[in-house]
Protein backbone atom coordinates (compact mmCIF):
# COMPACT_ATOMS: atom_id res chain seq x y z
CA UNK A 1 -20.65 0.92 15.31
CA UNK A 2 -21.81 -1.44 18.47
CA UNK A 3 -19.61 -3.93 16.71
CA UNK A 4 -16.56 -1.59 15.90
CA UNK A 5 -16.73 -0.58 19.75
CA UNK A 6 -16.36 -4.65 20.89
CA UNK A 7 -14.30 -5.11 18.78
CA UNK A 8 -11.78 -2.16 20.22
CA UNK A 9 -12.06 -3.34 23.19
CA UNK A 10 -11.28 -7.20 22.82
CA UNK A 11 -7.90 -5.72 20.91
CA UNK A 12 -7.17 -3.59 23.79
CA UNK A 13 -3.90 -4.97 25.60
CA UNK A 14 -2.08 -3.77 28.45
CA UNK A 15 1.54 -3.30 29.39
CA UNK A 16 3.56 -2.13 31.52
CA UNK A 17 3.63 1.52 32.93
CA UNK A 18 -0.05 2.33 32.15
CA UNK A 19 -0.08 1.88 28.42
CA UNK A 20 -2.44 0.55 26.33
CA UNK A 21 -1.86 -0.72 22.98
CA UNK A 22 -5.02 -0.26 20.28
CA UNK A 23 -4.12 -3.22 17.12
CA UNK A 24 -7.27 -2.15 15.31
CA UNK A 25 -7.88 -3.92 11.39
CA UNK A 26 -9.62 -0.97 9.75
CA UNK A 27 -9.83 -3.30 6.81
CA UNK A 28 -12.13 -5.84 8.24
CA UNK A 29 -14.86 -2.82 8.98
CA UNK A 30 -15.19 -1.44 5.48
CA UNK A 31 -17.82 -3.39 3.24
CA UNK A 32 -16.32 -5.13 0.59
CA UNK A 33 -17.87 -2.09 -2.12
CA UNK A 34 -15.88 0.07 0.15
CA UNK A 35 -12.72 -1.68 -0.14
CA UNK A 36 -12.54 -2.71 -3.97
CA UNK A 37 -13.77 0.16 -6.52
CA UNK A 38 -14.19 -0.26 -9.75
CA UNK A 39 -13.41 2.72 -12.18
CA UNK A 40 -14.08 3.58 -15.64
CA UNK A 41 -12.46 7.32 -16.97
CA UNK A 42 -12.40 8.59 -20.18
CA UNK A 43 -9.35 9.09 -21.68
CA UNK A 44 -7.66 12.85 -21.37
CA UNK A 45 -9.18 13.39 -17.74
CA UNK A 46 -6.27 15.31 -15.54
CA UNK A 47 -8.17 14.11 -11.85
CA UNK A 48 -11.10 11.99 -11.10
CA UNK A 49 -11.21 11.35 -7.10
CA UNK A 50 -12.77 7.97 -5.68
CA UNK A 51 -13.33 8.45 -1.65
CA UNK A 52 -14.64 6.28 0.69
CA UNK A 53 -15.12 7.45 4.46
CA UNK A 54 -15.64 5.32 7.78
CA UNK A 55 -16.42 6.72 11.39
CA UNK A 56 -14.49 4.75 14.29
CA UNK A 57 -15.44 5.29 18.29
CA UNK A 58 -13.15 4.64 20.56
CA UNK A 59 -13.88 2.92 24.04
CA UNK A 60 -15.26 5.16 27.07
CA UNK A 61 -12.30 7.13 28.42
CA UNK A 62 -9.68 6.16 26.07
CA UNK A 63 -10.20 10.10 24.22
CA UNK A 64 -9.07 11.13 27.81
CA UNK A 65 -5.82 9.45 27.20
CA UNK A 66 -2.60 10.72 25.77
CA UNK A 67 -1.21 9.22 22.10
CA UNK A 68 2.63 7.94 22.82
CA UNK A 69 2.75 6.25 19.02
CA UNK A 70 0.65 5.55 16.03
CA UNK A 71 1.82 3.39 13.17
CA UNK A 72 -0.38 3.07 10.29
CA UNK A 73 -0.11 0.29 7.41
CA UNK A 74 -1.69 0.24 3.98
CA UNK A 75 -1.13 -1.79 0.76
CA UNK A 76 -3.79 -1.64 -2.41
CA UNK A 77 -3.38 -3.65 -5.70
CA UNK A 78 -4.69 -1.71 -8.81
CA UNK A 79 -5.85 -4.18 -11.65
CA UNK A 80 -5.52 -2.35 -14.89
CA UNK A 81 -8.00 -3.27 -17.94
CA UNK A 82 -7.61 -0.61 -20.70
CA UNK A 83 -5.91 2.86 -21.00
CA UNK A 84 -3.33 4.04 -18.95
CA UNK A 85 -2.38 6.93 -16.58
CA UNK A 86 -1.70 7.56 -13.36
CA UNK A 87 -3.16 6.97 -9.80
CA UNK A 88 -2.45 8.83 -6.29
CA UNK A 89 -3.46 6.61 -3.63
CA UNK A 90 -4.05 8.46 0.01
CA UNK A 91 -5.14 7.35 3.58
CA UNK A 92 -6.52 10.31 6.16
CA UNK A 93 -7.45 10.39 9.32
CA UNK A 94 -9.38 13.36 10.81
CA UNK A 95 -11.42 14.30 14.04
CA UNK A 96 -14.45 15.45 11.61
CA UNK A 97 -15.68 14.17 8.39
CA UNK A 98 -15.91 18.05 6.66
CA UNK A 99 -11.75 18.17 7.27
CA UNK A 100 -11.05 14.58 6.42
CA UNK A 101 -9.82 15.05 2.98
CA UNK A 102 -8.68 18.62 3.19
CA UNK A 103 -5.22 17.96 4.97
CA UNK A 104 -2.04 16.28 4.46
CA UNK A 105 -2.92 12.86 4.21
CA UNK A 106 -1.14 10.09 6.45
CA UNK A 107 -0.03 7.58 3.75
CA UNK A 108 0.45 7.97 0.20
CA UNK A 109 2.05 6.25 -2.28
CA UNK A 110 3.01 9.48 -5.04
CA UNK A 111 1.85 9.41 -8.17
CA UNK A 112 2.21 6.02 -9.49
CA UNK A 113 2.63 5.51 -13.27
CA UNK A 114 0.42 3.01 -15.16
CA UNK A 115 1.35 2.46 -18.43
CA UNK A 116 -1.62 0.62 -19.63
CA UNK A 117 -3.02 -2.90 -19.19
CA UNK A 118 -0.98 -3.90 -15.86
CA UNK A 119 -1.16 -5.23 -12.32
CA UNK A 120 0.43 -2.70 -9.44
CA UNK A 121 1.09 -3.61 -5.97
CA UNK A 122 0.44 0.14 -4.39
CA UNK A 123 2.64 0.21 -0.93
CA UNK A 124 2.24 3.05 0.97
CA UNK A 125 4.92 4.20 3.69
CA UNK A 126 3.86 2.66 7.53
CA UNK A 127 4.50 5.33 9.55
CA UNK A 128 2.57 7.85 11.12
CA UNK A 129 3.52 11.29 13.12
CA UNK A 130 3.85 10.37 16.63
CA UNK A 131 3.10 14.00 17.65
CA UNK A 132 -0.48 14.21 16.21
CA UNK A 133 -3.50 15.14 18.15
CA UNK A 134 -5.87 14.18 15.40
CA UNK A 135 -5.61 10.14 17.63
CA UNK A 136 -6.42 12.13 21.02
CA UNK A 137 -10.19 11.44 20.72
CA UNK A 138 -13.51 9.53 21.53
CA UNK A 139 -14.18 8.89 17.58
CA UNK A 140 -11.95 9.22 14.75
CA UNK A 141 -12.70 9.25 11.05
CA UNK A 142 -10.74 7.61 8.00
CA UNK A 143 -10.55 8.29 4.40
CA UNK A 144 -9.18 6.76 1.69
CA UNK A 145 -8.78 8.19 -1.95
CA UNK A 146 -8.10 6.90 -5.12
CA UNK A 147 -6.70 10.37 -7.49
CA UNK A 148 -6.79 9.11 -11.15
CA UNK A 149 -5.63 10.61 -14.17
CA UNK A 150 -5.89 9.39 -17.42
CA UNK A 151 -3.73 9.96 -20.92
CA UNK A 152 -5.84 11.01 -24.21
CA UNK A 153 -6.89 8.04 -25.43
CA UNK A 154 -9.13 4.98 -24.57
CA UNK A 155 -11.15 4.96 -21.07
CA UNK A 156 -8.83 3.80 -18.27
CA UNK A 157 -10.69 0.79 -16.31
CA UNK A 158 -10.12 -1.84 -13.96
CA UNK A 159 -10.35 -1.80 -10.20
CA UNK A 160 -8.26 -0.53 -7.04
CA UNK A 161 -8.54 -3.10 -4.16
CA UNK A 162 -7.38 -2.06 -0.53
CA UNK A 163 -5.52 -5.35 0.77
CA UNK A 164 -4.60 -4.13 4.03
CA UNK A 165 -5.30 -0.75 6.33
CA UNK A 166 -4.19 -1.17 9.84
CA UNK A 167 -3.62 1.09 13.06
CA UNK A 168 -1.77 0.22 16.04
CA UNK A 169 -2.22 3.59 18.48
CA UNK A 170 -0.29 3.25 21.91
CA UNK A 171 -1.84 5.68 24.70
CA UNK A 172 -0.89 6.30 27.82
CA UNK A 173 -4.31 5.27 29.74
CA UNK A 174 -6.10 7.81 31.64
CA UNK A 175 -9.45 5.82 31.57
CA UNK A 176 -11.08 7.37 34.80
């Protein structure tokens, strides 16, 4: 966390009219188990969820501050090995870890098809709700789940691999 905290603040950059822009590579702080999972579900199961959770803090004073924007970018690959289905891929981000995965998440990319043995680039929309006051906070937690479903048939395996999660938060700084 010491290091996610640094981090923060070395990306911190200041412009004009008391604003400070956040360009945080959420990425880079999940391990790499935590950012490639490898699944293996039988064939005929409707929903088996894959989650993996990571707790961010902010620098001193910037939960003070007021959120003007927040873009969000995400991209997976799934690699396919046997079976087929279909996967829901979902980002969240949430004040506590108990309502993390219980909302609306903030990117998704649908239910995406996967006809059997196959490669899938998974691109999620970028953009997040400007309005939300789930950013105005000292610490802020992310999720990310993999929602598969397989067809009756032979277990559906391979491995989802997260290839880029990124946050850019502009706040209008009230750091004292």
């Amino acid at each position: 966390m010491k290091a996610l905290a640094t981090a923060l603040l070395v990306l911190v950059a200041a412009c004009g009219e008391g604003r400070v822009i956040l360009n945080v590579d959420v990425l880079s702080f999940l391990s790499s188990s935590d950012s490639t999972t490898a699944y293996n579900v039988p064939g005929g199961i409707p929903q088996a969820d894959s989650t993996v959770s990571q707790l961010f803090i902010l620098p001193p004073g910037l939960g003070k501050s007021s959120v003007d924007d927040v873009t969000a970018t995400g991209a997976a690959v799934i690699e396919n090995t046997a079976g087929s289905g279909s996967i829901l891929f979902d980002v969240f981000f949430a004040k506590t870890q108990g309502s993390l995965f219980t909302g609306t998440p903030y990117l998704t990319t649908g239910s995406v098809t996967i006809p059997g043995p196959d490669t899938l680039q998974l691109l999620p929309p970028t953009t997040v709700s400007v309005a939300d006051t789930v950013f105005n906070t000292d610490s802020l937690w992310v999720g990310i789940r993999a929602r598969l479903g397989t067809n009756a048939g032979p277990n559906m395996t391979g491995q989802l691999r997260l290839t880029t999660l990124g946050v850019r938060v502009v706040v209008q700084e009230k750091v004292f």
